[in-house]
PDB file of N, CA and C in Angstrom:
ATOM      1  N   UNK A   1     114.616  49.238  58.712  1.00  0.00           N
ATOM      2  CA  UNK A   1     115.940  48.736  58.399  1.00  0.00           C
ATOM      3  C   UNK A   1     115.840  47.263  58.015  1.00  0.00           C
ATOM      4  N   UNK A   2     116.307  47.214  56.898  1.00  0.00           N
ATOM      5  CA  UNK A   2     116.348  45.726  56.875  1.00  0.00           C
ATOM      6  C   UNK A   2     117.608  44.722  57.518  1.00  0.00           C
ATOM      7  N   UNK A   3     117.412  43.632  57.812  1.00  0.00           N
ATOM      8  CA  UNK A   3     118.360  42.797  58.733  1.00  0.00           C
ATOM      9  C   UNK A   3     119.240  42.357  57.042  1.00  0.00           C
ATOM     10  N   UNK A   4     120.390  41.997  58.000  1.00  0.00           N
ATOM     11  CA  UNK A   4     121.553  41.322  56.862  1.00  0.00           C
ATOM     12  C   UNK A   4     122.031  40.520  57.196  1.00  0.00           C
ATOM     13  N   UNK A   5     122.248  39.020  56.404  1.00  0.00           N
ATOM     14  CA  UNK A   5     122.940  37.930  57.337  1.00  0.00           C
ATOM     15  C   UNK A   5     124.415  38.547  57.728  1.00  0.00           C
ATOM     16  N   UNK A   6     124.664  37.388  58.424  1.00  0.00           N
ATOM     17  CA  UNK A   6     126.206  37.518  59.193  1.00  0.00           C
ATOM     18  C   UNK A   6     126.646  36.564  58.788  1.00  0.00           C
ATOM     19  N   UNK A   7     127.933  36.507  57.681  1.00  0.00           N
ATOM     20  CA  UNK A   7     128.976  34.936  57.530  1.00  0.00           C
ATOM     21  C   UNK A   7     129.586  35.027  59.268  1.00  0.00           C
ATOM     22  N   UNK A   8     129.653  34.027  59.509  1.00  0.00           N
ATOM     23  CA  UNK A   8     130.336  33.674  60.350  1.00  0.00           C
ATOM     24  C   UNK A   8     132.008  33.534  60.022  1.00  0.00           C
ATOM     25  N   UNK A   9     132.556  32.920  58.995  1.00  0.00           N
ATOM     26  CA  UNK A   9     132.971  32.362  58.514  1.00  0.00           C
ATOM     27  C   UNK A   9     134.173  33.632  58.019  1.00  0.00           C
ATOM     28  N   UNK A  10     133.136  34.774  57.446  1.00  0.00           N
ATOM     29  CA  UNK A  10     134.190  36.072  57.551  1.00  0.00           C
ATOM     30  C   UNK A  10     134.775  36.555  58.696  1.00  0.00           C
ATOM     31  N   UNK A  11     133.297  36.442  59.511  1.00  0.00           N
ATOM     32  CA  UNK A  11     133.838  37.269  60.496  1.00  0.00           C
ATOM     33  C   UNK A  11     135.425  36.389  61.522  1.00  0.00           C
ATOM     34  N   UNK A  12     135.137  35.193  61.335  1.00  0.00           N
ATOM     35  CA  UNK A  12     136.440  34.613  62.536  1.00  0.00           C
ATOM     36  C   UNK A  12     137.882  34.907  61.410  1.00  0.00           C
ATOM     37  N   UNK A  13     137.418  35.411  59.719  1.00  0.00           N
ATOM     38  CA  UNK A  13     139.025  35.904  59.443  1.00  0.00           C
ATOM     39  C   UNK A  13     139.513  37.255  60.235  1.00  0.00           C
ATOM     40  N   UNK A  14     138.416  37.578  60.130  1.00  0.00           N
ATOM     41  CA  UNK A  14     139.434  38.361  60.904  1.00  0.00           C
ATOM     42  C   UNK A  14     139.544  39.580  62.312  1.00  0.00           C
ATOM     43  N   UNK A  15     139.988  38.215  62.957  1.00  0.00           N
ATOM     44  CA  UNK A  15     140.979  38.125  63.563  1.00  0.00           C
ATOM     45  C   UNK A  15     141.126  37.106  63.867  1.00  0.00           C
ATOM     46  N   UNK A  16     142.579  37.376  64.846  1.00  0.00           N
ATOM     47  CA  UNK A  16     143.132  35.575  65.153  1.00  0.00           C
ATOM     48  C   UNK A  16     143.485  35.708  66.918  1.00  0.00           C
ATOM     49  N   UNK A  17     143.488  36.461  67.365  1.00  0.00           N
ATOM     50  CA  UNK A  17     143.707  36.304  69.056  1.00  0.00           C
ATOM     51  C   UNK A  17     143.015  35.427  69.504  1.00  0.00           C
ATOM     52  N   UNK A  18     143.074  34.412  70.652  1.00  0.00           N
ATOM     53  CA  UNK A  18     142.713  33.369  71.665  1.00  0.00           C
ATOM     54  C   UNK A  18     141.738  34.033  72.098  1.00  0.00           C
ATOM     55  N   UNK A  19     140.889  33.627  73.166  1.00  0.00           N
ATOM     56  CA  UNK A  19     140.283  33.777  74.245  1.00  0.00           C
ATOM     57  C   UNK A  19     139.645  35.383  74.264  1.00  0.00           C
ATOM     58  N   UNK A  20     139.523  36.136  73.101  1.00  0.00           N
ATOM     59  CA  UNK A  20     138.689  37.180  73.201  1.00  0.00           C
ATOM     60  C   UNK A  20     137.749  37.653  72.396  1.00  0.00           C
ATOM     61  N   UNK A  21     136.909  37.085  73.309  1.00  0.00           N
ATOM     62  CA  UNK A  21     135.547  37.173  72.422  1.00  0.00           C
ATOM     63  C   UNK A  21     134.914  38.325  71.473  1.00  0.00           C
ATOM     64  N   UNK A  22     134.207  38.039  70.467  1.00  0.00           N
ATOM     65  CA  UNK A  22     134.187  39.468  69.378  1.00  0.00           C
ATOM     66  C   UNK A  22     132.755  39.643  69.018  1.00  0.00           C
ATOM     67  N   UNK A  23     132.102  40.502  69.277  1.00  0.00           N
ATOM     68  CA  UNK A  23     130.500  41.064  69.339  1.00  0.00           C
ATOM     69  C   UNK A  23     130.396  41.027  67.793  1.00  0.00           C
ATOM     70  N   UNK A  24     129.758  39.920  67.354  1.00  0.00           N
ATOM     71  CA  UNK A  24     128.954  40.415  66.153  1.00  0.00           C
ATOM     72  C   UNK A  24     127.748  40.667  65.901  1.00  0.00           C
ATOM     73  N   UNK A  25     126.698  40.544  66.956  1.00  0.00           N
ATOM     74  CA  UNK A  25     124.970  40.778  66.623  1.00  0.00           C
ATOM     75  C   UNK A  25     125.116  41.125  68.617  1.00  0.00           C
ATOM     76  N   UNK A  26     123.699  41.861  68.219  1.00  0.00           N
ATOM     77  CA  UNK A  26     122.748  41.459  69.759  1.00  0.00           C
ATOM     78  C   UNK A  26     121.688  41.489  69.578  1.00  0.00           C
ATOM     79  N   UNK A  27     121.015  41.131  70.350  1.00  0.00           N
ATOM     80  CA  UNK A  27     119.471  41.226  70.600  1.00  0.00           C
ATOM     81  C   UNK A  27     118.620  40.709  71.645  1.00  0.00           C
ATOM     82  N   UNK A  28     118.274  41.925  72.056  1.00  0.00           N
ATOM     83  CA  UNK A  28     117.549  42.376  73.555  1.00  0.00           C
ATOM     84  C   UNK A  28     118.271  42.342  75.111  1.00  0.00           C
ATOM     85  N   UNK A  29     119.546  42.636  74.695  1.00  0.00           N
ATOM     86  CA  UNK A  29     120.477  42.867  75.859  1.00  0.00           C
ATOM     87  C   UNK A  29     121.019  41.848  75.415  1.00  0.00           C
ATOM     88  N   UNK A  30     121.352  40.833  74.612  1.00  0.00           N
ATOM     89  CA  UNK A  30     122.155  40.015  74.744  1.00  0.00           C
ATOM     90  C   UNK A  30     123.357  39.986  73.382  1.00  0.00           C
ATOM     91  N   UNK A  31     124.613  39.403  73.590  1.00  0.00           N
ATOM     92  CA  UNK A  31     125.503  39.568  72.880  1.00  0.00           C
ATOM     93  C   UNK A  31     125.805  37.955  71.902  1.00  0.00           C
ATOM     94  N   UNK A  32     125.696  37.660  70.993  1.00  0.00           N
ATOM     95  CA  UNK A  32     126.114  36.806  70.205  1.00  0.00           C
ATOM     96  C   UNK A  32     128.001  37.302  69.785  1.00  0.00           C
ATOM     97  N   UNK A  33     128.677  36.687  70.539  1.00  0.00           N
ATOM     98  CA  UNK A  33     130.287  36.565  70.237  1.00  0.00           C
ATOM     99  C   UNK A  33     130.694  35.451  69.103  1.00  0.00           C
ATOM    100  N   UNK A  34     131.690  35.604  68.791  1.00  0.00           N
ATOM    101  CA  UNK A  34     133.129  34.702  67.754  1.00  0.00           C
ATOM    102  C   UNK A  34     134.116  34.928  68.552  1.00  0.00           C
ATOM    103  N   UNK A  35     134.465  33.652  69.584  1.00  0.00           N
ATOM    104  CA  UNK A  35     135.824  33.270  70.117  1.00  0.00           C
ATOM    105  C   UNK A  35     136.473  32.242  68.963  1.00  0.00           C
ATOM    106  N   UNK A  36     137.896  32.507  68.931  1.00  0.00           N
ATOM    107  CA  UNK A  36     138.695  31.155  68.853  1.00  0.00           C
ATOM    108  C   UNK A  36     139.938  31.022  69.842  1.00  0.00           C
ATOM    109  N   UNK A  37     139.689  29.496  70.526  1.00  0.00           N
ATOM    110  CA  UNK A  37     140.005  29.366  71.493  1.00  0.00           C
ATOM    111  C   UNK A  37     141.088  28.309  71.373  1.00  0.00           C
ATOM    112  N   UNK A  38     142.276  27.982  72.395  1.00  0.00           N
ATOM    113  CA  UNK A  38     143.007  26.950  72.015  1.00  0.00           C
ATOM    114  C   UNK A  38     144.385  27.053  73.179  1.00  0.00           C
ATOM    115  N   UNK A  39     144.007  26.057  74.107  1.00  0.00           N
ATOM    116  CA  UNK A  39     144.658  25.795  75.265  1.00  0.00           C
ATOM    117  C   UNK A  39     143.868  25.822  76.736  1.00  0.00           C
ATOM    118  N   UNK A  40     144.252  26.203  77.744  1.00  0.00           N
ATOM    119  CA  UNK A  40     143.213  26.372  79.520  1.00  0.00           C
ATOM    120  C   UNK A  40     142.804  27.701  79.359  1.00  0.00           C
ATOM    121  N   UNK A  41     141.588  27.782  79.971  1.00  0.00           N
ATOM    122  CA  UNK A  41     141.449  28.887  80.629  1.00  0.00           C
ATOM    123  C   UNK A  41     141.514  28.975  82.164  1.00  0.00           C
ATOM    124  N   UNK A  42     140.892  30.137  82.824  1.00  0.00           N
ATOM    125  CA  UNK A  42     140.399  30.120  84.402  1.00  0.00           C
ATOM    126  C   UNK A  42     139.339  29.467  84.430  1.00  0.00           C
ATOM    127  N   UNK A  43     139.125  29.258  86.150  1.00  0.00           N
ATOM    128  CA  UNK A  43     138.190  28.897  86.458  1.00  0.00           C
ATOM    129  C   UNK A  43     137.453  30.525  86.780  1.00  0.00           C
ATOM    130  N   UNK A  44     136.059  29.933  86.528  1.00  0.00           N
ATOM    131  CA  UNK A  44     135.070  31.649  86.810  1.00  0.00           C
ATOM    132  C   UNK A  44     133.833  31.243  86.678  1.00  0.00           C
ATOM    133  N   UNK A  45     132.919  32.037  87.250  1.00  0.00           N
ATOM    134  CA  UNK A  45     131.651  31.859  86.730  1.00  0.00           C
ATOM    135  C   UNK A  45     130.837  33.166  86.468  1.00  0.00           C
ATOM    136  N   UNK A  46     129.928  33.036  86.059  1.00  0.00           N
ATOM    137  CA  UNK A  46     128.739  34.641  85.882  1.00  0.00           C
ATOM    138  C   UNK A  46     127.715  34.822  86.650  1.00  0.00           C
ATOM    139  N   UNK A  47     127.922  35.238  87.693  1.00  0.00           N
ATOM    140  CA  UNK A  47     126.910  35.666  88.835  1.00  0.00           C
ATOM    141  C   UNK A  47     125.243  36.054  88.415  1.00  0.00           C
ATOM    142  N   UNK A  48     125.258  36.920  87.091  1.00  0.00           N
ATOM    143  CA  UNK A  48     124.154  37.239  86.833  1.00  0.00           C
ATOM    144  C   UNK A  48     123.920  36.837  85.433  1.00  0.00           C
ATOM    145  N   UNK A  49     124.067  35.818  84.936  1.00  0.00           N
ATOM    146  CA  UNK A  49     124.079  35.678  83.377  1.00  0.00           C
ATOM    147  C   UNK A  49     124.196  34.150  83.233  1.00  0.00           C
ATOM    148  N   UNK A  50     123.960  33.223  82.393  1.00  0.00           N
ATOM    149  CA  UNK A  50     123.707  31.985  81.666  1.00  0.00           C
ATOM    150  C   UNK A  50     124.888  32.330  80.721  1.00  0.00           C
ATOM    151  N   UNK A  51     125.753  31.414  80.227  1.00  0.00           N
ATOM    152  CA  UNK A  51     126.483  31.444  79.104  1.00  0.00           C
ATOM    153  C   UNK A  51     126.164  30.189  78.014  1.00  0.00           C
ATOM    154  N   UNK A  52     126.141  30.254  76.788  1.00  0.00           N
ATOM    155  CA  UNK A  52     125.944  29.023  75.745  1.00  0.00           C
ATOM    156  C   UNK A  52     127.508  29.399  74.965  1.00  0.00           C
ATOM    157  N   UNK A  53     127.288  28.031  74.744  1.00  0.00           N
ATOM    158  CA  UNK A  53     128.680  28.067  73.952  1.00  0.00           C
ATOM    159  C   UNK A  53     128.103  27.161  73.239  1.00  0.00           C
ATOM    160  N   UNK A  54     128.522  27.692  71.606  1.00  0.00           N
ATOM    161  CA  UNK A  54     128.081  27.023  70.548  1.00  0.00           C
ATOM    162  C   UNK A  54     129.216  26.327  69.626  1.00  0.00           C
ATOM    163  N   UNK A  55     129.474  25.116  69.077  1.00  0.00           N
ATOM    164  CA  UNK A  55     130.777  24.611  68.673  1.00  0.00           C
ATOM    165  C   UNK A  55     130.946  24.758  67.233  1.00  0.00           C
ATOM    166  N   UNK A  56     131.592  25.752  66.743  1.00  0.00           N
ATOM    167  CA  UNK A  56     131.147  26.016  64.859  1.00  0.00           C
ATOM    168  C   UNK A  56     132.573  25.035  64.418  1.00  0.00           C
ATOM    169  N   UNK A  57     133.836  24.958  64.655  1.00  0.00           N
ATOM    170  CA  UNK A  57     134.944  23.979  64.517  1.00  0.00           C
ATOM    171  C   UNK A  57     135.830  23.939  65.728  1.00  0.00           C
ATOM    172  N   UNK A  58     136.029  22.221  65.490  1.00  0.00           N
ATOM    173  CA  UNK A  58     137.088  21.610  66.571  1.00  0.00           C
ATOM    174  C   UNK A  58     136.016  20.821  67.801  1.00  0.00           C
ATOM    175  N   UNK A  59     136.803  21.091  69.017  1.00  0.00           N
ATOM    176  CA  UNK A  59     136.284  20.519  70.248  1.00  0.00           C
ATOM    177  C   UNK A  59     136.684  21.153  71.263  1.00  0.00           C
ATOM    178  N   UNK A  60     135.670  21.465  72.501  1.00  0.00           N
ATOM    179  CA  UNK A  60     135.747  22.191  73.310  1.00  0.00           C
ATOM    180  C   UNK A  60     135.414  21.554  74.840  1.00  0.00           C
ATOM    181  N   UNK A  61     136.207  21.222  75.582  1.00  0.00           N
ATOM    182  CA  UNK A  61     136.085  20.418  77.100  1.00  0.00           C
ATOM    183  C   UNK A  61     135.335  22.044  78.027  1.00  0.00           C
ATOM    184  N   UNK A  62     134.023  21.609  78.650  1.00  0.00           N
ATOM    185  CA  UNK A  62     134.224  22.496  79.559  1.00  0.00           C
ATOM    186  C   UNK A  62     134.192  21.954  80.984  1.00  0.00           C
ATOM    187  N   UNK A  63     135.239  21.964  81.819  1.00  0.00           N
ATOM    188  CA  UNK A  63     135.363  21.486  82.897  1.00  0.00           C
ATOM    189  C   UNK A  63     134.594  22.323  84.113  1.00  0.00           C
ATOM    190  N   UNK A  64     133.691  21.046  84.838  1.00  0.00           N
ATOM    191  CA  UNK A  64     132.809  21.847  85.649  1.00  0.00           C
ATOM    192  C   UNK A  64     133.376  21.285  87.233  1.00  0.00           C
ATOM    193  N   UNK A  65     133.334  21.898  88.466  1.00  0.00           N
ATOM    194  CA  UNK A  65     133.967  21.417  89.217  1.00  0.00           C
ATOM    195  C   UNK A  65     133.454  19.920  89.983  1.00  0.00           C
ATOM    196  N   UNK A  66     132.050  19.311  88.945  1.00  0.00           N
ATOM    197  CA  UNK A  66     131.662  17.889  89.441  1.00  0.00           C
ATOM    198  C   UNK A  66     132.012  17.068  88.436  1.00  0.00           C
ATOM    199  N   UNK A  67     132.514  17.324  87.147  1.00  0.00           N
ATOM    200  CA  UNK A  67     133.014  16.323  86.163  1.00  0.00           C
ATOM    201  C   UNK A  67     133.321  17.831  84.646  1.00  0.00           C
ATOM    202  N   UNK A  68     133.253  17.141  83.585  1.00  0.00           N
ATOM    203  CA  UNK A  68     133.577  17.796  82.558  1.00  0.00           C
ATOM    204  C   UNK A  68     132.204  17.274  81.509  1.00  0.00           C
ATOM    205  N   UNK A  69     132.247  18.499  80.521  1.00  0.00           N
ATOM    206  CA  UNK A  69     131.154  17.911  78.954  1.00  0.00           C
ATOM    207  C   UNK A  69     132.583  18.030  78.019  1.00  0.00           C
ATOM    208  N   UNK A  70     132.295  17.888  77.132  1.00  0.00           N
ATOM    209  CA  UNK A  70     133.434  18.046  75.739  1.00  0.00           C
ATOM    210  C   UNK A  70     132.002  17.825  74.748  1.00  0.00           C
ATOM    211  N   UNK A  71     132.454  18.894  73.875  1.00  0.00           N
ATOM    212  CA  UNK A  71     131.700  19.367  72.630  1.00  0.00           C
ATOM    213  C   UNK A  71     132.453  19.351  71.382  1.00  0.00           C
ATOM    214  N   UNK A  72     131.568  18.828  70.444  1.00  0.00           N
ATOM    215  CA  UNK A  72     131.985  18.488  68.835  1.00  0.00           C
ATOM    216  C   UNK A  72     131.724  20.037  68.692  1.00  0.00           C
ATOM    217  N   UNK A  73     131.862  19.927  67.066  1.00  0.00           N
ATOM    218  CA  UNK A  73     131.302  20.813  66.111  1.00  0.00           C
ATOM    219  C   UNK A  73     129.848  20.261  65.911  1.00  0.00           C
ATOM    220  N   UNK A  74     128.990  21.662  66.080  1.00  0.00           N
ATOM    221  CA  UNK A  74     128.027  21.311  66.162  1.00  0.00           C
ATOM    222  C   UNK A  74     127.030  20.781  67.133  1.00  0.00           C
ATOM    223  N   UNK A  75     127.674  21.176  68.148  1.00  0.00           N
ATOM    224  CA  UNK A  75     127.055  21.089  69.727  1.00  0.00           C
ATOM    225  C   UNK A  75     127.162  22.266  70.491  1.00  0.00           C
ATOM    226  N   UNK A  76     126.483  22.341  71.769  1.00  0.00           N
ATOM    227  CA  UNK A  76     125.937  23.622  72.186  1.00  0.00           C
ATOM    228  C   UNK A  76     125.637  23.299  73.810  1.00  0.00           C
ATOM    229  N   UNK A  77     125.830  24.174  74.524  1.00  0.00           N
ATOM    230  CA  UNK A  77     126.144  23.669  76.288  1.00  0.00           C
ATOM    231  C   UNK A  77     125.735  25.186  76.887  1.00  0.00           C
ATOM    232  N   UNK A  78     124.632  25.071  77.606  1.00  0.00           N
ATOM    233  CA  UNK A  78     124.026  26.139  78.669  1.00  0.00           C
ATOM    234  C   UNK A  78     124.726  26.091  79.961  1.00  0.00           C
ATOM    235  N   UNK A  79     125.522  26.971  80.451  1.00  0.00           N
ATOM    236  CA  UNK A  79     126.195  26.774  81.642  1.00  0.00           C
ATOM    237  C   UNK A  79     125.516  27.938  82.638  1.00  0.00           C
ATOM    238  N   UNK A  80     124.834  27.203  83.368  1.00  0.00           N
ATOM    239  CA  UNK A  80     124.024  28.386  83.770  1.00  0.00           C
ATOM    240  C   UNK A  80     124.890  29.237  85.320  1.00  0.00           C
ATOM    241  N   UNK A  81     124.089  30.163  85.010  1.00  0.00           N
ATOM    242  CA  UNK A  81     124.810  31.465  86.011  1.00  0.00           C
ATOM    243  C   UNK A  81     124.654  30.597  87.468  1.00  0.00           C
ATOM    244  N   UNK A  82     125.879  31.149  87.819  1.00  0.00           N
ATOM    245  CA  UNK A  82     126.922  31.001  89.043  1.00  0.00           C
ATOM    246  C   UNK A  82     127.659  29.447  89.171  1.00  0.00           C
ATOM    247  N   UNK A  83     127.726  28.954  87.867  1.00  0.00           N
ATOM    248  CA  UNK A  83     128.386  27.640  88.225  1.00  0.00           C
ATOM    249  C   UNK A  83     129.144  28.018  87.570  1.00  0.00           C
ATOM    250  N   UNK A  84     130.904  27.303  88.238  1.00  0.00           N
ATOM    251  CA  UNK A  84     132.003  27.509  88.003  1.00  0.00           C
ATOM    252  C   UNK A  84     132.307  26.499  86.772  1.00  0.00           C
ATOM    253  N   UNK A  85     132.790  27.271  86.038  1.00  0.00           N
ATOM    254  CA  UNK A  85     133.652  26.129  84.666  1.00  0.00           C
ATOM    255  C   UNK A  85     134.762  26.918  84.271  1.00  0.00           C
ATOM    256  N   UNK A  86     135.449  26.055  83.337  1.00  0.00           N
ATOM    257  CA  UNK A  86     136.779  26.274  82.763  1.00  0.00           C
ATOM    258  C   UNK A  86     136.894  25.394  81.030  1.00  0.00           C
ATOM    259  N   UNK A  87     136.211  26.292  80.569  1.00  0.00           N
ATOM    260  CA  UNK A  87     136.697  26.084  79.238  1.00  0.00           C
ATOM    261  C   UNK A  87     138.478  25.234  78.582  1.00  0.00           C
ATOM    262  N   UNK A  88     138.357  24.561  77.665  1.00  0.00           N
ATOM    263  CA  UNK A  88     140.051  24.327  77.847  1.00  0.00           C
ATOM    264  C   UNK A  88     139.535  23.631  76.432  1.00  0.00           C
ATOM    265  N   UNK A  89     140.649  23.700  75.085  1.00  0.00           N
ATOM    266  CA  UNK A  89     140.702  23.327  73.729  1.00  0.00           C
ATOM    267  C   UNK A  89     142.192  23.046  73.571  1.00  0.00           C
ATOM    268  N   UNK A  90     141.909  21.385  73.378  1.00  0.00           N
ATOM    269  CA  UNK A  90     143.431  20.671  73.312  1.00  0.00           C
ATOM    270  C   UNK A  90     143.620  21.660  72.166  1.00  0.00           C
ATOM    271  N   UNK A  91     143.238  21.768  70.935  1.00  0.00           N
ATOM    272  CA  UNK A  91     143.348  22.433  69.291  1.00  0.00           C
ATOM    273  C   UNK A  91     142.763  23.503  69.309  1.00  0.00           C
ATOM    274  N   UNK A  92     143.014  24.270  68.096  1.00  0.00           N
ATOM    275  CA  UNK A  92     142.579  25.441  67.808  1.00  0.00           C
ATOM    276  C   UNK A  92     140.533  24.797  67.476  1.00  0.00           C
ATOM    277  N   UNK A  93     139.678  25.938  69.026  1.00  0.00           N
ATOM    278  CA  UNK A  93     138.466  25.112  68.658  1.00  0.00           C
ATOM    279  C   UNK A  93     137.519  27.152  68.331  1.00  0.00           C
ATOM    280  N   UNK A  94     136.855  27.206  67.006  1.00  0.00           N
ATOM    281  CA  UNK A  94     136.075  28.208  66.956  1.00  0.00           C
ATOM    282  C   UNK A  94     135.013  27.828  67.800  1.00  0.00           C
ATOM    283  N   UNK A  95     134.386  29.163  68.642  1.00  0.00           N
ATOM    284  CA  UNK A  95     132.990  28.905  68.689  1.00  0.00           C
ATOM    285  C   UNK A  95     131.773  30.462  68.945  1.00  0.00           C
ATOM    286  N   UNK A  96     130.822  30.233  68.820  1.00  0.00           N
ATOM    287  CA  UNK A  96     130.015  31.461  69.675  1.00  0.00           C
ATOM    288  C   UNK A  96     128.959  30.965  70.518  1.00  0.00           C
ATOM    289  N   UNK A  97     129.503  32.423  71.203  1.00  0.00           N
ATOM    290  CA  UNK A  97     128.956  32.502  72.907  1.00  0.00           C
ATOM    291  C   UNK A  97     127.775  33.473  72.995  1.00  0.00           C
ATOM    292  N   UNK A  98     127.109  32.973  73.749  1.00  0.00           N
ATOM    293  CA  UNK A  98     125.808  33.814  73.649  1.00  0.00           C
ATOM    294  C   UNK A  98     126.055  34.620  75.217  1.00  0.00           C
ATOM    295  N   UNK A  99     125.739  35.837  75.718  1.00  0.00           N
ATOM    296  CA  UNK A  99     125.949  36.085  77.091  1.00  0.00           C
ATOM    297  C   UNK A  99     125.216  37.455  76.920  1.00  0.00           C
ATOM    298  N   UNK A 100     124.557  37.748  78.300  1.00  0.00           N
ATOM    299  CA  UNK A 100     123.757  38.923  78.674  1.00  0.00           C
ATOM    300  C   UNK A 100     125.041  39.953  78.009  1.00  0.00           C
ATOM    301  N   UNK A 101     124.609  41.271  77.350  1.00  0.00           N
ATOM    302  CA  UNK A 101     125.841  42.541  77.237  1.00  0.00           C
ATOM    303  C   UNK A 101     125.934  42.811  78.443  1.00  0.00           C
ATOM    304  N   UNK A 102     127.959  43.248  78.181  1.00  0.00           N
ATOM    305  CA  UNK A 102     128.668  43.631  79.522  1.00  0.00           C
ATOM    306  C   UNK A 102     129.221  42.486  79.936  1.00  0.00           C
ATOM    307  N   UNK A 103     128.737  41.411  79.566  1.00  0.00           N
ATOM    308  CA  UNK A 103     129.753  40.407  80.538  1.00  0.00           C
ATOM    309  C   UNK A 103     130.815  40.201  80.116  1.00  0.00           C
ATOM    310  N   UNK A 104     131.821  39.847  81.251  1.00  0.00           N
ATOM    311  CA  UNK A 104     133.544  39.836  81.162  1.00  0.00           C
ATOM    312  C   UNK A 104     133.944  38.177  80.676  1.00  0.00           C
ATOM    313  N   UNK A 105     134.335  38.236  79.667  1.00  0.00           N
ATOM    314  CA  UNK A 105     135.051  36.622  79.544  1.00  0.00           C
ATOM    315  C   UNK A 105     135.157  35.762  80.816  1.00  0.00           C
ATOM    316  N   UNK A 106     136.108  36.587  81.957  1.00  0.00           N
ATOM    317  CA  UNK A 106     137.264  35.770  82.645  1.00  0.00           C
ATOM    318  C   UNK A 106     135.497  36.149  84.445  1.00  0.00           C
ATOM    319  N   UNK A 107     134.492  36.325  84.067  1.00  0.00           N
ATOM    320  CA  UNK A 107     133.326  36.772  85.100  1.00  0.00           C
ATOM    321  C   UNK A 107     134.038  37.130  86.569  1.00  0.00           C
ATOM    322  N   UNK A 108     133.868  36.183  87.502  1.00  0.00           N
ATOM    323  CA  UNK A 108     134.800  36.623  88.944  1.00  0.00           C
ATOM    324  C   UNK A 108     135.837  36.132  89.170  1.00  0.00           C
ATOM    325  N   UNK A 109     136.891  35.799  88.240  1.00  0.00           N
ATOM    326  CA  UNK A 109     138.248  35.281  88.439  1.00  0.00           C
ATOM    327  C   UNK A 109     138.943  37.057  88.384  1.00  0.00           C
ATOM    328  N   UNK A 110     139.948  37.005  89.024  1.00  0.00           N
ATOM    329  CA  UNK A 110     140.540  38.522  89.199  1.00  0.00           C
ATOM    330  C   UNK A 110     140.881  38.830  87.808  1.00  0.00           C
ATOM    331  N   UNK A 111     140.879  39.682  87.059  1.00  0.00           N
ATOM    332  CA  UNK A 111     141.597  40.405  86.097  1.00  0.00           C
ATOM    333  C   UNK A 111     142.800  39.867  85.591  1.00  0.00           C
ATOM    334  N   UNK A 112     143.022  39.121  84.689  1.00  0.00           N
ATOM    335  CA  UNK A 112     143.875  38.332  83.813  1.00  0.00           C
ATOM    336  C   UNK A 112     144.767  38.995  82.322  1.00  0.00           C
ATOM    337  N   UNK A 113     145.597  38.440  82.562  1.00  0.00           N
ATOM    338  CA  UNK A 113     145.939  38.566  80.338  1.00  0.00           C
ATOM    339  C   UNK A 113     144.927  37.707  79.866  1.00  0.00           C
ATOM    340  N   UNK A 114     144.021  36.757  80.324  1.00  0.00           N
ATOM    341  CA  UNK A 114     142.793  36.175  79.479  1.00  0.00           C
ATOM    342  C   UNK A 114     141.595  37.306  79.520  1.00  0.00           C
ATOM    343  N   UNK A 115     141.701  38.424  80.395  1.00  0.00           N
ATOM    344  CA  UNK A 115     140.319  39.338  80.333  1.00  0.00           C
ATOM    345  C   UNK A 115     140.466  39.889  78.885  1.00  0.00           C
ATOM    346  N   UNK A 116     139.191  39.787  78.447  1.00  0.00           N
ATOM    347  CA  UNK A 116     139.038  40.257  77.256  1.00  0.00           C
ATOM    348  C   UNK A 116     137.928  42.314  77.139  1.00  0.00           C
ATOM    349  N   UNK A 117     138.367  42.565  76.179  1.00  0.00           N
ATOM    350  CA  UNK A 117     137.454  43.825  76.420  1.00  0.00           C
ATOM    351  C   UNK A 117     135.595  43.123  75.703  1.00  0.00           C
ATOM    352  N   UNK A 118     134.885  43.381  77.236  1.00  0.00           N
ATOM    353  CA  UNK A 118     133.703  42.938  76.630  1.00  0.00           C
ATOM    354  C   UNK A 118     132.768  43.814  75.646  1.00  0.00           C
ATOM    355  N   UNK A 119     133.390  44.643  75.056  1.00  0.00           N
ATOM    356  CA  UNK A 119     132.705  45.949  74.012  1.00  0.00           C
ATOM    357  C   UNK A 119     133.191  45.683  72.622  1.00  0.00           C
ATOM    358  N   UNK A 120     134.510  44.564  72.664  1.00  0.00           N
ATOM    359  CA  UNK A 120     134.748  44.052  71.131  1.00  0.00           C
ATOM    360  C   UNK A 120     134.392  43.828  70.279  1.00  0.00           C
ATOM    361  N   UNK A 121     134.411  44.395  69.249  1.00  0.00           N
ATOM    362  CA  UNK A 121     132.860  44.038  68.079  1.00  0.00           C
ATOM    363  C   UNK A 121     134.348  43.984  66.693  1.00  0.00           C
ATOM    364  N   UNK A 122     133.240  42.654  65.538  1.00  0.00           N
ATOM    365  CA  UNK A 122     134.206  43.084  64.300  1.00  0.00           C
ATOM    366  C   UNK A 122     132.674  42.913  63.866  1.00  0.00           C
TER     367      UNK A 122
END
């Protein structure tokens, strides 16, 4: 099989929902997502998983419970498994998330209108 790039660029047309992340590649158990994000989230973390968040447009604060990072476009943040953060985008901020498959957006915060279905693919 041959591989095919991925626009990025298509893929965030379409769609437009907040906070739910959208499977466009994997490889070797892991999921490459397209969020666009824009306002708070929960606090949560991933018990068994590392999350990256990659900044393709805008700016992205992730608040950790010993201080905060904030990310340009074009920056990239390893939040490693079991530390608590909270994502939050004053503006509409795109980005992709890298995370083991199966993992839940909202990880051990209870079940939200921010839980996203983690099987979402465009």
């Amino acid at each position: 099989m041959t591989p095919t790039p991925i626009n990025l660029s298509e893929k965030l047309s379409q769609f437009s929902d907040q906070w739910s992340p959208k499977i466009i590649a994997e490889m070797d158990g892991f999921h490459f997502k397209l969020a666009k994000l824009e306002g708070d989230f929960v606090w949560h973390s991933h018990s068994d998983t590392d999350e990256a968040f990659f900044v393709l447009e805008g700016q992205l604060r992730i608040d950790l419970r010993d201080g905060a990072v904030t990310l340009s476009k074009g920056e990239m943040l390893i939040v490693p498994k079991g530390v608590e953060h909270k994502p939050f985008a004053e503006a509409a901020c795109h980005v992709m998330v890298l995370v083991r498959e199966g993992t839940v957006n909202t990880g051990d915060a209870a079940e939200n209108e921010l839980t996203a279905d983690p099987a979402a693919r465009i």
